[in-house]
N, C-alpha and C. Protein backbone atom coordinates (compact mmCIF):
# COMPACT_ATOMS: atom_id res chain seq x y z
N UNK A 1 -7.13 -1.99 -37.66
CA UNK A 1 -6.93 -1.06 -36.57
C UNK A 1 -7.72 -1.49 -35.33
N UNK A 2 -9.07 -2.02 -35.90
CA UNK A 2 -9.51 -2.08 -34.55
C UNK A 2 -9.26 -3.12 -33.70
N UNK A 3 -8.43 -4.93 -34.66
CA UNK A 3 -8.25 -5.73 -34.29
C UNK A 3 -6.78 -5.28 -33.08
N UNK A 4 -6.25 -4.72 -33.69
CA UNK A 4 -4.90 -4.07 -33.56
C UNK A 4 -4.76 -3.50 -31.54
N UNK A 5 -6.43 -3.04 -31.43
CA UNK A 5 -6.70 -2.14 -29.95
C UNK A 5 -7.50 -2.75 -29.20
N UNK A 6 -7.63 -4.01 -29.90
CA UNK A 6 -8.19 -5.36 -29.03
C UNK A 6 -7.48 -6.21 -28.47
N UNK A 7 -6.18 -6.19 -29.27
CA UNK A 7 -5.14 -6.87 -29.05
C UNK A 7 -4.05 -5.89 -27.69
N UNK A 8 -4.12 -4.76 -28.07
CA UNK A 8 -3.42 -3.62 -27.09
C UNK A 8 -4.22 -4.01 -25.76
N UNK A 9 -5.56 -4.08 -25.64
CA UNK A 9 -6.02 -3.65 -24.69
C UNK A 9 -6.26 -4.93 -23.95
N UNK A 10 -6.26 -6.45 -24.31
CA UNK A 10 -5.98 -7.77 -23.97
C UNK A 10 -4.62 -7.86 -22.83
N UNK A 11 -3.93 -7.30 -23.72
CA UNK A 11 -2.19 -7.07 -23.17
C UNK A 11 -1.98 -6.45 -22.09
N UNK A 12 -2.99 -5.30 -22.23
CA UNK A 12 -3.09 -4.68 -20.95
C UNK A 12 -3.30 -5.28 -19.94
N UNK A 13 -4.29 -5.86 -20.00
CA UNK A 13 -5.55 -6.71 -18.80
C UNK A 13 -4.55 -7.70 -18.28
N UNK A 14 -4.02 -8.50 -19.04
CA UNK A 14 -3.11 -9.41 -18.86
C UNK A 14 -1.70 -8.88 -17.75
N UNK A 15 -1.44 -8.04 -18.06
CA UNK A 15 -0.20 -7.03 -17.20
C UNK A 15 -1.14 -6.90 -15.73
N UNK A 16 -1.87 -6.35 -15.90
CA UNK A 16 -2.48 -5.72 -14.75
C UNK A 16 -2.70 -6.92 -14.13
N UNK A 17 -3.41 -8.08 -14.45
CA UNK A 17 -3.71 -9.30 -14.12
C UNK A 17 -2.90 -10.37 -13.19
N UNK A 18 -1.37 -10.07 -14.33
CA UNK A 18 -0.20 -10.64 -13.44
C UNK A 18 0.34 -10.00 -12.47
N UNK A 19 0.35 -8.66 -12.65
CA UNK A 19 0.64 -8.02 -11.59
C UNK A 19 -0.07 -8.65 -10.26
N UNK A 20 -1.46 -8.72 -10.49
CA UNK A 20 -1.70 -8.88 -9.13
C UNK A 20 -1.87 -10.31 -8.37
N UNK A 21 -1.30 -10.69 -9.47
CA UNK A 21 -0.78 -12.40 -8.99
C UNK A 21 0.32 -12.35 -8.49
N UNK A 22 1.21 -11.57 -9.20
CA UNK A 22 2.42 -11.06 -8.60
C UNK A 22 2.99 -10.99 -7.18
N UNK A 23 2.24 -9.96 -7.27
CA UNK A 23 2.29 -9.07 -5.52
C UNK A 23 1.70 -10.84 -4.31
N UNK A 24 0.76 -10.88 -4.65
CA UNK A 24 -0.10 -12.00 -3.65
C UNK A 24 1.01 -13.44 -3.64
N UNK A 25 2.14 -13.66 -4.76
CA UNK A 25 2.48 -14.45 -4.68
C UNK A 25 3.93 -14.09 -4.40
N UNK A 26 4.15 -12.80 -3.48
CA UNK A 26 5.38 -12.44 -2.92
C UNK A 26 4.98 -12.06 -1.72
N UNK A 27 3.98 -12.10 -1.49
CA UNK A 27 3.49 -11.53 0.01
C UNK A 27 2.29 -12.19 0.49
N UNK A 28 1.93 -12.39 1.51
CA UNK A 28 0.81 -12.53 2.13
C UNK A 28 0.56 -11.94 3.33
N UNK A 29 -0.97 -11.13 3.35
CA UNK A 29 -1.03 -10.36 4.09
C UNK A 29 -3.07 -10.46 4.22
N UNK A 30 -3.57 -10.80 5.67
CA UNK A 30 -4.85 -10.88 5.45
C UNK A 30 -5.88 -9.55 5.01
N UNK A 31 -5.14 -8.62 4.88
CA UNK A 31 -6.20 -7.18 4.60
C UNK A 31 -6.25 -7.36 2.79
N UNK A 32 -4.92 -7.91 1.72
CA UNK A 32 -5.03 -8.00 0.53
C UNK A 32 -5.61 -9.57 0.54
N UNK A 33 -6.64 -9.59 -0.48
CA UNK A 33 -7.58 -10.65 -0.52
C UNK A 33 -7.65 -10.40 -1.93
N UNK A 34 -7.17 -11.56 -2.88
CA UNK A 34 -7.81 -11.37 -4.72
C UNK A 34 -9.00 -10.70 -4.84
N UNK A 35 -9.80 -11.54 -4.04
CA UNK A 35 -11.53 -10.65 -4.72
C UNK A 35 -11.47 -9.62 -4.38
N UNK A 36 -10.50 -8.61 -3.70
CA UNK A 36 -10.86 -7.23 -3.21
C UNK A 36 -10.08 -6.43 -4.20
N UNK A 37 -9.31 -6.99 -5.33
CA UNK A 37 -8.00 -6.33 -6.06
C UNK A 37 -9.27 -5.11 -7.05
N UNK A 38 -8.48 -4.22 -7.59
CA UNK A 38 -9.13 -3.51 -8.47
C UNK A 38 -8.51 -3.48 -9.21
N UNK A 39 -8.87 -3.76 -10.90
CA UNK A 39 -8.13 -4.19 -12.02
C UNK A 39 -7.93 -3.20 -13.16
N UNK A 40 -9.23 -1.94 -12.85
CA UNK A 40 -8.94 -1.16 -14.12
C UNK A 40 -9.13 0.15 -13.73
N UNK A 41 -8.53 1.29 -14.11
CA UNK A 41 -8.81 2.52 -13.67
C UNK A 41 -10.29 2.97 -13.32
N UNK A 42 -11.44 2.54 -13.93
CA UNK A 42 -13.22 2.62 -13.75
C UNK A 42 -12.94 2.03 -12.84
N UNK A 43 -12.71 0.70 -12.34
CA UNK A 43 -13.29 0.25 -11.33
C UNK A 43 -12.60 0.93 -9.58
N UNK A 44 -11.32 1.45 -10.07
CA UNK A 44 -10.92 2.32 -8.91
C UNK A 44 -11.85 3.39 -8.90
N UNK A 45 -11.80 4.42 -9.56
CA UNK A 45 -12.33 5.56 -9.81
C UNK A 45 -13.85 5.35 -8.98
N UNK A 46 -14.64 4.34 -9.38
CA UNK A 46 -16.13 4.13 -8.90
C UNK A 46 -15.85 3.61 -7.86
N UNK A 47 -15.33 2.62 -7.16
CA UNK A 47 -14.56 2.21 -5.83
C UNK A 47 -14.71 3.84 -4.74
N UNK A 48 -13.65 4.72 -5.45
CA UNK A 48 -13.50 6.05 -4.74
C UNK A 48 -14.50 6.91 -4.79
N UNK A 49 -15.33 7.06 -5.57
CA UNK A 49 -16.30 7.38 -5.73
C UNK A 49 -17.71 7.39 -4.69
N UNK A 50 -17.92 6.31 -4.52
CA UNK A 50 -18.70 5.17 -4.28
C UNK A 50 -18.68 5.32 -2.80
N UNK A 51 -17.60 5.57 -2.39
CA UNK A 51 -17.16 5.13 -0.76
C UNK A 51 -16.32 6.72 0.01
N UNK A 52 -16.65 7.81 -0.92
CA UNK A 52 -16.15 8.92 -0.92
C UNK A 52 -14.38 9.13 -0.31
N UNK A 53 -13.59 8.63 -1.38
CA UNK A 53 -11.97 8.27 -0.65
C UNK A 53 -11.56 9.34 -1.67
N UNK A 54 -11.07 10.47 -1.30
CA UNK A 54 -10.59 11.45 -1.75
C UNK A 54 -9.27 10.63 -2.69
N UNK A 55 -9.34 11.04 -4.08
CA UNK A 55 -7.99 10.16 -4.79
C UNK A 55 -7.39 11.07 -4.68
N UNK A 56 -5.76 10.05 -4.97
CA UNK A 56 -4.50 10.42 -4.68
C UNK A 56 -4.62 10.23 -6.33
N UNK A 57 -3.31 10.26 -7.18
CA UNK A 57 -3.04 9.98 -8.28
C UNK A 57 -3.25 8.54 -8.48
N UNK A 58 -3.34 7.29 -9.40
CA UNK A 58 -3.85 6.23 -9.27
C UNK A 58 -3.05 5.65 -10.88
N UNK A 59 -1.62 5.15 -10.47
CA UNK A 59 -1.57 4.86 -12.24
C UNK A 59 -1.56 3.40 -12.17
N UNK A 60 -1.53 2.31 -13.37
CA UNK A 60 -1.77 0.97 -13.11
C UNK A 60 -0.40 1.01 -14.25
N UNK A 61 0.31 0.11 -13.24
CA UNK A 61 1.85 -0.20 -13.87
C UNK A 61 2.24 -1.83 -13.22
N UNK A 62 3.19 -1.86 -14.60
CA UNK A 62 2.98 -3.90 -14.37
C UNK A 62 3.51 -3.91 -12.92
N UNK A 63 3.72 -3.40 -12.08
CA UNK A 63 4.40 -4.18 -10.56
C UNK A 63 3.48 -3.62 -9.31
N UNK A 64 2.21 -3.21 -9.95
CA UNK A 64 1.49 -2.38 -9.13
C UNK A 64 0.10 -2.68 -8.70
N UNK A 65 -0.48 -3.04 -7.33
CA UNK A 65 -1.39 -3.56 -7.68
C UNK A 65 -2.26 -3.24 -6.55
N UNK A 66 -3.93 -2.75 -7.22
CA UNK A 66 -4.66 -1.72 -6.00
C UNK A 66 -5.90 -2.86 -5.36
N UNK A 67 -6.07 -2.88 -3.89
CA UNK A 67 -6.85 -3.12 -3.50
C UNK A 67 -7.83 -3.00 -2.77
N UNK A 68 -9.52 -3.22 -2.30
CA UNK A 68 -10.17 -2.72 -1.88
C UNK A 68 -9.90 -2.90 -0.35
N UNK A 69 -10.17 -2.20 1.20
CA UNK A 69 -9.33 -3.27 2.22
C UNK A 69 -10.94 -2.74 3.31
N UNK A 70 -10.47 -3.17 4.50
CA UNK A 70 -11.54 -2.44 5.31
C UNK A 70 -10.93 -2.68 6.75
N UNK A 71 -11.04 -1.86 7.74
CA UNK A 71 -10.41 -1.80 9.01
C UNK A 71 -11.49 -1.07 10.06
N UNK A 72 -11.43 -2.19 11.41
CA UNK A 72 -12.44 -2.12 12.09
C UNK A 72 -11.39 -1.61 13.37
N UNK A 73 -11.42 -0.19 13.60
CA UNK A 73 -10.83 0.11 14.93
C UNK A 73 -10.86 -0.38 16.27
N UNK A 74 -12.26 -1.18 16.70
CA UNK A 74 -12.64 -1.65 17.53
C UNK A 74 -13.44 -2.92 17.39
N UNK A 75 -13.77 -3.76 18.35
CA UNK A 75 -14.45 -5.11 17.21
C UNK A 75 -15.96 -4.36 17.70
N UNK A 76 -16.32 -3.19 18.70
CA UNK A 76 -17.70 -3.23 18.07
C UNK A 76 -18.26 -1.85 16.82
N UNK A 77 -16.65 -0.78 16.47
CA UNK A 77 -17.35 0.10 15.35
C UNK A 77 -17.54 -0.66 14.30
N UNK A 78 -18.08 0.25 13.28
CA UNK A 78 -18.04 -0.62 12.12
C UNK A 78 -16.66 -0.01 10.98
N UNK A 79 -16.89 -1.14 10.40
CA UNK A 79 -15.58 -1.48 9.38
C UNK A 79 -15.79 -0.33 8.46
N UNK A 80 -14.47 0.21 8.50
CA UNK A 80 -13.48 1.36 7.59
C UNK A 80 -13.16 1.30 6.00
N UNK A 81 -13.77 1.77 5.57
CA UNK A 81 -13.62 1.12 4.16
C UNK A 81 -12.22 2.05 3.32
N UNK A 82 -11.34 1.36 2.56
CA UNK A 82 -9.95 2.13 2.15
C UNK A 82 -9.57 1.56 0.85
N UNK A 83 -8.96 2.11 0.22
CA UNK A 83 -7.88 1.71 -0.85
C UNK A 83 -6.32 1.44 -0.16
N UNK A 84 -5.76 0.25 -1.43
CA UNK A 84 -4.55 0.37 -0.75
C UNK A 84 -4.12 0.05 -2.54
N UNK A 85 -2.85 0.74 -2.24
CA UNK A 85 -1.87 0.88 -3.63
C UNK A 85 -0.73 0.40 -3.80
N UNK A 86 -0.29 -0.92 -4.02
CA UNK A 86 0.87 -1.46 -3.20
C UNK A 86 1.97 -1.81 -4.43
N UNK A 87 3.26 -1.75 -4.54
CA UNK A 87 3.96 -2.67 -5.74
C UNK A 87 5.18 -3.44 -4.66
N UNK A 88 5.48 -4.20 -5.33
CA UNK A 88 6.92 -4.92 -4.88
C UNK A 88 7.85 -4.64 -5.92
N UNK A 89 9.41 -4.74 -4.99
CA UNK A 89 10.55 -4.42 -5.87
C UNK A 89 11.31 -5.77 -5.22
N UNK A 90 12.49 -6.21 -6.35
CA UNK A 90 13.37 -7.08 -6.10
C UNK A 90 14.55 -6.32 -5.52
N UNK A 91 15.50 -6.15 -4.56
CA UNK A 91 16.49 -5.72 -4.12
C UNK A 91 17.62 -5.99 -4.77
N UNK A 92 17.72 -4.95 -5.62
CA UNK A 92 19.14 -5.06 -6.86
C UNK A 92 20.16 -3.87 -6.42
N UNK A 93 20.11 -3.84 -4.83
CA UNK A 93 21.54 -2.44 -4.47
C UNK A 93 21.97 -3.30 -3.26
N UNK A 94 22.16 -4.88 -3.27
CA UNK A 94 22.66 -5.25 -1.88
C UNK A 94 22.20 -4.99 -0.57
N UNK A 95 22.18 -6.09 -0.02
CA UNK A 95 22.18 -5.60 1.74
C UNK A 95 22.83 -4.89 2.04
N UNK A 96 21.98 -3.86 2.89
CA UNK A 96 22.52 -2.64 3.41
C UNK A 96 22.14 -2.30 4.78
N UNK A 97 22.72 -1.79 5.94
CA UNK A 97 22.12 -1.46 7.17
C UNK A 97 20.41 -1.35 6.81
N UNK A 98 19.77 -2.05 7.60
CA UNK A 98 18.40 -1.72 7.34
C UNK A 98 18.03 -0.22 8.10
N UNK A 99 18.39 0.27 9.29
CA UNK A 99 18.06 1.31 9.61
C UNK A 99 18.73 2.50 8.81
N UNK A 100 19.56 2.01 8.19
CA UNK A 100 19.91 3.56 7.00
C UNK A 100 19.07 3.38 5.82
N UNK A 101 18.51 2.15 5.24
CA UNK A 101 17.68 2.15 4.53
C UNK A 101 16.20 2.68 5.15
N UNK A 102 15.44 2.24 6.60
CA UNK A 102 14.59 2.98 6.60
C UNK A 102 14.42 4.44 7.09
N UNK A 103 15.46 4.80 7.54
CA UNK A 103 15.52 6.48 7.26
C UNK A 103 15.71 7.35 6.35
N UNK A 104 16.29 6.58 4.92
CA UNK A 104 16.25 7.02 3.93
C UNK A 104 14.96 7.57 3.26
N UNK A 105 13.97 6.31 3.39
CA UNK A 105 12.68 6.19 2.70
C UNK A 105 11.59 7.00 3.67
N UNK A 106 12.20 7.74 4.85
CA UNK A 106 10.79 8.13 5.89
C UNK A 106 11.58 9.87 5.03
N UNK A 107 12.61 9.85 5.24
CA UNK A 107 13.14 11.17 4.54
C UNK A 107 12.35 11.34 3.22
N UNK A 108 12.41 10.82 2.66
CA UNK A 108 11.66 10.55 1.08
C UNK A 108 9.68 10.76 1.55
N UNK A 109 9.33 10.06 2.14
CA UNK A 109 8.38 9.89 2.35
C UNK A 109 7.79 11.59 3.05
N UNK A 110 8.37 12.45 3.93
CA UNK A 110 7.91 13.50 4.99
C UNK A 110 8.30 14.64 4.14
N UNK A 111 8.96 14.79 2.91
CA UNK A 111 9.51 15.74 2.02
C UNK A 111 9.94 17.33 2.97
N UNK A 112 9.08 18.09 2.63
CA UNK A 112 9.67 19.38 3.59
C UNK A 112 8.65 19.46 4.60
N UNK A 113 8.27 18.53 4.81
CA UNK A 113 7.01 18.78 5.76
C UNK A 113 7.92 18.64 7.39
N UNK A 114 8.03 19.35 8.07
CA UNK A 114 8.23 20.10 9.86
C UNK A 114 7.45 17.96 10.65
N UNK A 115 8.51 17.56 11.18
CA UNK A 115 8.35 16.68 12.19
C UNK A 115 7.09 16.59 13.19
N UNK A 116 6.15 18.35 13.06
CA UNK A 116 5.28 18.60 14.00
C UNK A 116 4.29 17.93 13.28
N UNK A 117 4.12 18.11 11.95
CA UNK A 117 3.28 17.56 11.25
C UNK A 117 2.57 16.51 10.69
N UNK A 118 4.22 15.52 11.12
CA UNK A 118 3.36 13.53 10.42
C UNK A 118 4.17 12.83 11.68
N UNK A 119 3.58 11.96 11.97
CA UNK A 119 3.77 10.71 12.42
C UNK A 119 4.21 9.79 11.70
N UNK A 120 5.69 9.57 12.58
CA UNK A 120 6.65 8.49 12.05
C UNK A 120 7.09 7.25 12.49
N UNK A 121 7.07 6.18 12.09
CA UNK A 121 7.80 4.98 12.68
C UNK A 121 8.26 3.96 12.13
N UNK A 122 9.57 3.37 12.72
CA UNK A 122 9.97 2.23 12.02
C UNK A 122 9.47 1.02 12.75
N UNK A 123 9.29 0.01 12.20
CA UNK A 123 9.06 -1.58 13.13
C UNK A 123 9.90 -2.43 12.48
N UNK A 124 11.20 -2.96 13.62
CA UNK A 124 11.65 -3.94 13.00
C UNK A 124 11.28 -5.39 14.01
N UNK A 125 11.32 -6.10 13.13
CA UNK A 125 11.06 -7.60 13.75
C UNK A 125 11.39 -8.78 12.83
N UNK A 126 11.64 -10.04 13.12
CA UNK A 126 11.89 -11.41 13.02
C UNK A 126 11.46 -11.12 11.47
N UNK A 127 10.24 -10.83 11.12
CA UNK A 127 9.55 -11.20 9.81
C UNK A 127 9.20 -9.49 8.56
N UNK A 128 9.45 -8.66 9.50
CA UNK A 128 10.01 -7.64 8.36
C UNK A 128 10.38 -6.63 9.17
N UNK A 129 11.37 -5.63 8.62
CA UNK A 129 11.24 -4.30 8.59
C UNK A 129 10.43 -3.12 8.10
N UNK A 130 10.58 -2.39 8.57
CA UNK A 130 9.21 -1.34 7.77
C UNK A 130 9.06 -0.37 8.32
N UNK A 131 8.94 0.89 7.62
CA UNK A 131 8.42 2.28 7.88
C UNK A 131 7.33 2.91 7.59
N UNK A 132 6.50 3.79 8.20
CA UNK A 132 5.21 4.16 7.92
C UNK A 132 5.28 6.10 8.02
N UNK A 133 4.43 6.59 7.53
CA UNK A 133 4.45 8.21 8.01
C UNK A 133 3.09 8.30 7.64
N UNK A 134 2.20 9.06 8.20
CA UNK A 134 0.94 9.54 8.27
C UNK A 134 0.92 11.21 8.36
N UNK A 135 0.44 11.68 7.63
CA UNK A 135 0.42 13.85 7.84
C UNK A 135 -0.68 13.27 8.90
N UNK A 136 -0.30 14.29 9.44
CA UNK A 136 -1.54 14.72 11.15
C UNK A 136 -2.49 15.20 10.18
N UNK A 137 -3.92 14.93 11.06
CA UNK A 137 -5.34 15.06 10.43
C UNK A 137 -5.35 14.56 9.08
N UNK A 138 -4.72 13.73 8.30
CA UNK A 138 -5.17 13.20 6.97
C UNK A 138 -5.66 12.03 7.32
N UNK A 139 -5.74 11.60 5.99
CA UNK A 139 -6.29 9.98 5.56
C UNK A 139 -5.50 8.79 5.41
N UNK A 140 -4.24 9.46 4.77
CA UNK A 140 -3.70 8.55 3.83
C UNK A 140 -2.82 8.13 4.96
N UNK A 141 -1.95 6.43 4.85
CA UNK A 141 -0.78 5.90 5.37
C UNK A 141 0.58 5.30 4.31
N UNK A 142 1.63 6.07 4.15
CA UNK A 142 2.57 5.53 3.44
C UNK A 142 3.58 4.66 4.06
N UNK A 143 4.34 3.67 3.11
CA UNK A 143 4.36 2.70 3.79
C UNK A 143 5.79 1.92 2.77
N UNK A 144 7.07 1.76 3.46
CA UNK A 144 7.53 0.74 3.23
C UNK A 144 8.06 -0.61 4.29
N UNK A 145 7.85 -1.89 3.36
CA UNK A 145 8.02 -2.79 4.19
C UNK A 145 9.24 -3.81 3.67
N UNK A 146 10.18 -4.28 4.26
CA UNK A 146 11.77 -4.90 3.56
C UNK A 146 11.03 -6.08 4.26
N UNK A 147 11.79 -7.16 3.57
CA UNK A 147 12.13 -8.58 3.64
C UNK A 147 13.23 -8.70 4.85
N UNK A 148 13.46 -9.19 5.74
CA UNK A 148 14.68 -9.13 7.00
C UNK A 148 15.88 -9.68 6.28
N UNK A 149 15.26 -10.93 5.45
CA UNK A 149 16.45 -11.98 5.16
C UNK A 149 17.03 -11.32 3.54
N UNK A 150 16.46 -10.59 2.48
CA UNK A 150 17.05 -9.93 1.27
C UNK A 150 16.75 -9.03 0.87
N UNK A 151 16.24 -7.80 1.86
CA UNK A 151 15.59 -6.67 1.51
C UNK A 151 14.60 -6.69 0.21
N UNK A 152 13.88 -7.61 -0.24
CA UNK A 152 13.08 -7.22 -1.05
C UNK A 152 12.51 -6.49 -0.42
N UNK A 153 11.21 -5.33 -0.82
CA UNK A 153 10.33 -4.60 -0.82
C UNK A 153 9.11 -4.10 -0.81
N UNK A 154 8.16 -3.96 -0.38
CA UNK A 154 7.17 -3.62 -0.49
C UNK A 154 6.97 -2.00 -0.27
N UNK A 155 6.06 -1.68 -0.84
CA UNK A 155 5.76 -0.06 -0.66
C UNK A 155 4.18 0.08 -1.23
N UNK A 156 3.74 1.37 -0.57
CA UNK A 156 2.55 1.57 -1.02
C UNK A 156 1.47 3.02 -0.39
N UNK A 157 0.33 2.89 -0.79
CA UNK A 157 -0.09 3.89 0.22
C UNK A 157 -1.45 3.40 0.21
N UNK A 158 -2.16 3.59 1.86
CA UNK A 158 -3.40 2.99 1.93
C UNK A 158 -4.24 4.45 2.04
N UNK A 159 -5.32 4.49 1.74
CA UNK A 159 -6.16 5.81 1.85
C UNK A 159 -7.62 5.10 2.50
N UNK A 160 -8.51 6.38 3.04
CA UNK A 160 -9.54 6.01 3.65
C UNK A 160 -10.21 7.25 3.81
N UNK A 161 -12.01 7.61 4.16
CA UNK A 161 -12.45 7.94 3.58
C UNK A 161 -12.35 9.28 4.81
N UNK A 162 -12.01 11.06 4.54
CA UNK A 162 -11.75 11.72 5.13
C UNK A 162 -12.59 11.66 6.48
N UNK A 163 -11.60 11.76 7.80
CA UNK A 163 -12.90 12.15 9.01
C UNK A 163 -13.13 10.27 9.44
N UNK A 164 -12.66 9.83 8.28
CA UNK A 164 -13.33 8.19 9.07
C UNK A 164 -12.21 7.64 10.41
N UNK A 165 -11.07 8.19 10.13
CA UNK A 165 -9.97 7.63 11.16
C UNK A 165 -9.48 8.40 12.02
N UNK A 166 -9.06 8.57 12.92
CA UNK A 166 -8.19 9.67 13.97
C UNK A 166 -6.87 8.42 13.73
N UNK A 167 -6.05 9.91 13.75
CA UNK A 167 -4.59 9.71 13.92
C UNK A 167 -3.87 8.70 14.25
N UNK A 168 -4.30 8.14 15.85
CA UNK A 168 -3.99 7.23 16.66
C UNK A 168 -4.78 5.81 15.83
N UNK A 169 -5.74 6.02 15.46
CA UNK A 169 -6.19 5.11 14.72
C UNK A 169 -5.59 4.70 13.45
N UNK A 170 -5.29 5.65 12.75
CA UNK A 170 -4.65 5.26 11.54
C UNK A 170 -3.25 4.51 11.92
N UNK A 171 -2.54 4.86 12.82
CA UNK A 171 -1.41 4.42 13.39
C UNK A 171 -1.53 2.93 13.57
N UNK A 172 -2.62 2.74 14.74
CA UNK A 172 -2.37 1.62 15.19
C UNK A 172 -2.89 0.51 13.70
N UNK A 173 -3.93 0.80 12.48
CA UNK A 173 -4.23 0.12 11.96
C UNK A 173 -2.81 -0.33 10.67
N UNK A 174 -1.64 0.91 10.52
CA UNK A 174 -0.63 0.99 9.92
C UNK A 174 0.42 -0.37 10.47
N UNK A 175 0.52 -0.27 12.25
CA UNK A 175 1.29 -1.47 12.75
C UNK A 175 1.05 -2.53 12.68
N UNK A 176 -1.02 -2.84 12.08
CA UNK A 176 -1.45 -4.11 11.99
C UNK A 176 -0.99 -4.63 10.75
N UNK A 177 -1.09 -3.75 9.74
CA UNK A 177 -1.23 -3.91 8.54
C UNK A 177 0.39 -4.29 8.39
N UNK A 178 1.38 -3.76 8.78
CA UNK A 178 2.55 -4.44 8.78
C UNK A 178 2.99 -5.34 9.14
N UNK A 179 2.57 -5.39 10.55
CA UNK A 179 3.01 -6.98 11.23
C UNK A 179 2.74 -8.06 10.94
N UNK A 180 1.39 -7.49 10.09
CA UNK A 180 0.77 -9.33 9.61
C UNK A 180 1.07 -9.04 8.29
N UNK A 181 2.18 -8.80 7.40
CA UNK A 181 2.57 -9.21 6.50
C UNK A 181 4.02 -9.94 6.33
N UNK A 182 3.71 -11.16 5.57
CA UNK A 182 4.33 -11.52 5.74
C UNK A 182 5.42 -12.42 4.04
N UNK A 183 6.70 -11.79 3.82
CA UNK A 183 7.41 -12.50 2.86
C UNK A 183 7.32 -13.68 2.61
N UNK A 184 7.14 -14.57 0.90
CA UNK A 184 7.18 -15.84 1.09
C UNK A 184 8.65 -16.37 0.52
C-alpha cells in the first residue's frame, strides 16, 4: 500500500511537472519564468499566504500551470507581487471569426455582472488575439489569449495582493502581459 502511494504520488509530480514544460514550450512570455512556476498545492497556498493574495480556487490539472510573477507599475514603485494560473488548449472547433470567438469568452468571463462594473477589452494584433475583464476595485485579471494563425489558446487568471493595484493599473499591466506573449 504504501509502495502503491509512492508510486501515485511520483505520477502526480510528473503531470504537474510536464505540465509546466508544457505551457513554456507553447508560449513564451517574459513575466512566466520556470523558477517562478509553483508545483504543488503547499507551495501555492504558502506563496498566497506569504505575500497576502487573497485565493481564488487553485486546482492542479495536467494542462495547468501556476506561476509566481511580479509587476512594477512605474520603473521607480516597487514590484507587485501576483499569482498567475494559466493552461493552454489545442483548437479542436476550427477557425472561426476571431471577434465572435472573443466576445464569446468576455460573455463567459463578466457572467451577470452590469458593464458598470468590469473593465473590458479585446487586443488584436500580428502575434495574438486576446481578451481581458477586470471587476472594478478587485485584484484579479482574467484572460484569454488565441494564436492569430490556429486559434490555439491560452487562458488564465492573474491575482495580486488586495489594494496593491488601481484599476488603470491592472489594465495597463493586463495589455503588457498580453502583448509580450508570444505563440511558438
Amino acid at each position: 500500500m504504501k509502495k502503491l502511494l509512492i508510486v501515485i504520488v511520483i505520477l502526480g509530480l510528473n503531470l504537474v511537472c510536464n505540465a509546466q514544460q508544457n505551457i513554456l514550450s507553447k508560449i513564451s512570455n517574459p513575466y512566466l519564468l520556470s523558477a517562478n512556476s509553483l508545483s504543488t498545492l503547499a507551495s501555492i497556498n504558502d506563496y498566497r499566504n506569504n505575500n497576502n493574495i487573497y485565493p481564488l480556487e487553485t486546482e492542479l490539472i495536467n494542462n495547468k500551470t501556476v506561476f509566481k510573477i511580479s509587476y512594477k507599475p512605474t520603473s521607480t514603485s516597487p514590484a507587485k507581487l501576483g499569482i498567475i494560473d494559466i493552461s493552454f488548449q489545442l483548437n479542436q472547433s476550427g477557425i472561426k471569426p476571431i471577434d465572435e470567438r472573443l466576445n464569446f469568452y468576455l460573455e463567459i468571463l463578466q457572467l451577470d455582472n452590469h458593464d458598470s462594473d468590469v473593465v473590458k477589452e479585446t487586443i488584436k494584433s500580428s502575434t495574438v488575439n486576446a481578451c481581458y475583464l477586470i471587476y472594478k476595485g478587485g485584484t484579479s485579471v482574467f484572460f484569454y489569449i488565441f494564436s492569430p494563425t490556429n486559434q490555439n489558446k491560452i487562458r488564465g487568471s492573474i491575482e495580486f495582493k488586495y489594494g496593491e493595484l488601481t484599476d488603470l493599473q491592472l489594465q495597463a499591466f493586463a495589455k503588457d502581459f498580453i502583448t509580450k506573449t508570444v505563440f511558438k
